[in-house]
Protein backbone atom coordinates (compact mmCIF):
# COMPACT_ATOMS: atom_id res chain seq x y z
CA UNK A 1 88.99 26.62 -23.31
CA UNK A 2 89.87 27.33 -27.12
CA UNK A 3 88.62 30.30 -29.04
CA UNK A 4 86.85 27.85 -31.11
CA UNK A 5 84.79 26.28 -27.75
CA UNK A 6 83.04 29.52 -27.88
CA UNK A 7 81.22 29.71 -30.86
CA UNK A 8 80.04 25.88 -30.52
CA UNK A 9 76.25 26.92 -32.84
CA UNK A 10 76.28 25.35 -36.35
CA UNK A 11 76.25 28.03 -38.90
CA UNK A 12 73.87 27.41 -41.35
CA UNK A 13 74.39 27.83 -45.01
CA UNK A 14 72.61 31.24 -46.44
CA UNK A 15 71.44 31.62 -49.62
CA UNK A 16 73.18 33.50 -52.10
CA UNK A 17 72.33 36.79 -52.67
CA UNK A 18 70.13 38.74 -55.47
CA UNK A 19 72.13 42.40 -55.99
CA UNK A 20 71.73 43.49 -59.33
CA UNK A 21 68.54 45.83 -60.28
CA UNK A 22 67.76 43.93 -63.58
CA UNK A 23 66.98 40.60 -61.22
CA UNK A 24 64.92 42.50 -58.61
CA UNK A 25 62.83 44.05 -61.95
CA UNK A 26 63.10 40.11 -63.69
CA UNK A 27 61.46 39.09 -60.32
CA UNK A 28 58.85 41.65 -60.35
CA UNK A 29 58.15 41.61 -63.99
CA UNK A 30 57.30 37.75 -63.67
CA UNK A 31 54.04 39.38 -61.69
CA UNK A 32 54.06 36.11 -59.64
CA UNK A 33 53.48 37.22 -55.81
CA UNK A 34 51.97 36.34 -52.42
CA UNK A 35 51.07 39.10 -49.56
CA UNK A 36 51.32 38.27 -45.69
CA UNK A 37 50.73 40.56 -43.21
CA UNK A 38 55.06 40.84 -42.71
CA UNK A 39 55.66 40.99 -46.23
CA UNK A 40 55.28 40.36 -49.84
CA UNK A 41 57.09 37.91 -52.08
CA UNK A 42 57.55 37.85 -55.07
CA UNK A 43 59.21 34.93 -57.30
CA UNK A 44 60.33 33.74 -60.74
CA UNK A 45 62.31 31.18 -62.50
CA UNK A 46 65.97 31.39 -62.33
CA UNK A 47 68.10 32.41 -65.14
CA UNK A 48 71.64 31.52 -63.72
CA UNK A 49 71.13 27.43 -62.93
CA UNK A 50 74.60 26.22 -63.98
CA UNK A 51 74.81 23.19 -65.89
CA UNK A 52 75.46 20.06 -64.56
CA UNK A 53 80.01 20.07 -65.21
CA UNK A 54 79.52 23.99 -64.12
CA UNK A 55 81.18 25.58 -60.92
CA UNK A 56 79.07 28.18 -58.94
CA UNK A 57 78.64 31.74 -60.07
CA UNK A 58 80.22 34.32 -58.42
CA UNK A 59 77.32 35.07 -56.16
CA UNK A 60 77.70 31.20 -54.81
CA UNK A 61 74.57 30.14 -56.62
CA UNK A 62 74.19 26.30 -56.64
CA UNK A 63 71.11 24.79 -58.24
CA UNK A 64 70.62 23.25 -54.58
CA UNK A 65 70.21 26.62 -52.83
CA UNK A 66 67.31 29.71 -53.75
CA UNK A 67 68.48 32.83 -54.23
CA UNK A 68 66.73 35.91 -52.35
CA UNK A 69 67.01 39.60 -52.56
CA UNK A 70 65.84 42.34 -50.23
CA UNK A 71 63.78 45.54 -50.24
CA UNK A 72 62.53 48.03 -47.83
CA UNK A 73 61.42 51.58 -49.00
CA UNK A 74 60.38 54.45 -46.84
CA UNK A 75 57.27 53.67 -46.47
CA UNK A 76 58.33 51.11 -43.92
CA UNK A 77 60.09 53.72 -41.54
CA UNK A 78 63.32 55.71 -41.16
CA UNK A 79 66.68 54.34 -41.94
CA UNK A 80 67.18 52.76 -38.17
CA UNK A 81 63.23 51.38 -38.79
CA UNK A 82 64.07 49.84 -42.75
CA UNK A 83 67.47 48.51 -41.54
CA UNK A 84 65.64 46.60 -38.48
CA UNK A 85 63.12 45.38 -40.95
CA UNK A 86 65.60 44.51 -42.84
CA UNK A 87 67.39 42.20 -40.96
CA UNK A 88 64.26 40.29 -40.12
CA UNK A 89 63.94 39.54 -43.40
CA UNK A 90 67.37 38.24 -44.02
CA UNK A 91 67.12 36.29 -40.78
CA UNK A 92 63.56 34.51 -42.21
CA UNK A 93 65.05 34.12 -45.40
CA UNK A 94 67.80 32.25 -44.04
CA UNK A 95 65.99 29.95 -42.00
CA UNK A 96 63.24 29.30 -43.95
CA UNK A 97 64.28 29.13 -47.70
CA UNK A 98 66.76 26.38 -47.89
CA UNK A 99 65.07 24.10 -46.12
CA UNK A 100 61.26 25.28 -47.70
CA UNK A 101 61.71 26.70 -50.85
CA UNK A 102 62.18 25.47 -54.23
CA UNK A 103 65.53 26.02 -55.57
CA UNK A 104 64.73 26.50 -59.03
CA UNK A 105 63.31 30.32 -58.31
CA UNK A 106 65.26 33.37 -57.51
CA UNK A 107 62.48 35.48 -54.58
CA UNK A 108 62.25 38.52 -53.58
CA UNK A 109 61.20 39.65 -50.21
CA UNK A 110 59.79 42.88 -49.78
CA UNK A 111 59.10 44.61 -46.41
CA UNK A 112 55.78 46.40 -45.31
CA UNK A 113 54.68 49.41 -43.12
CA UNK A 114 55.14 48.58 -39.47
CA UNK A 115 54.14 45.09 -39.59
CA UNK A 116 57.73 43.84 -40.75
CA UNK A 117 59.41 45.09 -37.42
CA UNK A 118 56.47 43.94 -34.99
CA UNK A 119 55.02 40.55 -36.01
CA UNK A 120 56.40 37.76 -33.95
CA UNK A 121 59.49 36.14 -35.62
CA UNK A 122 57.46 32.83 -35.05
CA UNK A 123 54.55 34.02 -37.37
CA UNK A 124 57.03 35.61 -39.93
CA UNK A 125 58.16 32.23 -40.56
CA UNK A 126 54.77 30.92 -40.95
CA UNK A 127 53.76 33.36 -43.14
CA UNK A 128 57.08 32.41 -45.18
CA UNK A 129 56.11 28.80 -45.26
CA UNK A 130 52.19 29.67 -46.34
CA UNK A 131 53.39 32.20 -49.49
CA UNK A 132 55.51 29.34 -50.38
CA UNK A 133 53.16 26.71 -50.43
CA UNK A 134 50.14 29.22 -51.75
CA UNK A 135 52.72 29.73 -54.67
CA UNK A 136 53.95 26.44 -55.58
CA UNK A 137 57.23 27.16 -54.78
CA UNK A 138 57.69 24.47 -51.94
CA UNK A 139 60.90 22.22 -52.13
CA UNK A 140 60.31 19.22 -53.66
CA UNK A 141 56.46 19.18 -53.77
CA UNK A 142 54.29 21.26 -55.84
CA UNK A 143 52.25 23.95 -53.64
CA UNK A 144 48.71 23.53 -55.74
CA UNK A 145 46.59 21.14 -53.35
CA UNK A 146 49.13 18.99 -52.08
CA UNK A 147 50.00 18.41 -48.48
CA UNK A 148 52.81 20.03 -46.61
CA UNK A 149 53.73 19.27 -43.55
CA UNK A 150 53.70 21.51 -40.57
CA UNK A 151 51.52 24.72 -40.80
């Protein structure tokens, strides 16, 4: 048995990464938000899409994959409490975005007050899919009246 037999799961392909402070306030500036009872997101219009003959940016950004960006102040808990949340959010984010969310919009996801580390990971993801589709921002189909499949 190899090294490589071990570690047999598919790694799935994350979404690149919002860092800077000036796309966190472009996000929030943009006003353009949904609240769940795990968290807020917020969303606007990239301003990185490469064109078409254009390698990825340095952050990996491909026109095919949403960028995302994480916040947690302390109003959600302690450091062990906002790094917990954290991590929840990443791990929603990475399941849920490339497959649900439209790729032209960079989203921020910001954590709340308790609920963040307690909800069910099950209805975190739900909640991802509803903001999405409450703010137009589902892959491939528009999010005002139309149908999406699943919850």
């Amino acid at each position: 048995m190899g090294a490589d037999d071990a570690h047999t799961h598919q790694r799935r392909k994350r979404p690149p990464r919002l860092k800077a402070r000036r796309d966190f306030l472009r996000v929030a500036n943009t006003r353009k938000k949904w609240v769940t009872p795990g968290f807020i997101i917020q969303m606007a219009p990239r301003d990185d899409l490469p064109r078409d003959d254009a390698a990825p940016d340095r952050t990996g950004a491909t026109p095919d994959m949403p960028r995302v960006g994480f916040t947690t102040s302390k109003k959600v808990g302690k450091a062990v409490t906002r790094n917990r949340a954290r991590r929840r959010l990443r791990e929603v984010a990475d399941q849920g975005l490339p497959a649900w969310a439209d790729p032209a919009y960079d989203y921020v996801l910001i954590g709340r007050a308790e609920a963040t580390v307690s909800l069910p990971f099950d209805q975190m993801l739900h909640d991802l899919r509803w903001a999405l589709k409450r703010l137009g921002a589902v892959r491939g189909r528009g999010g005002n009246g139309t149908k999406v499949d699943g919850p």
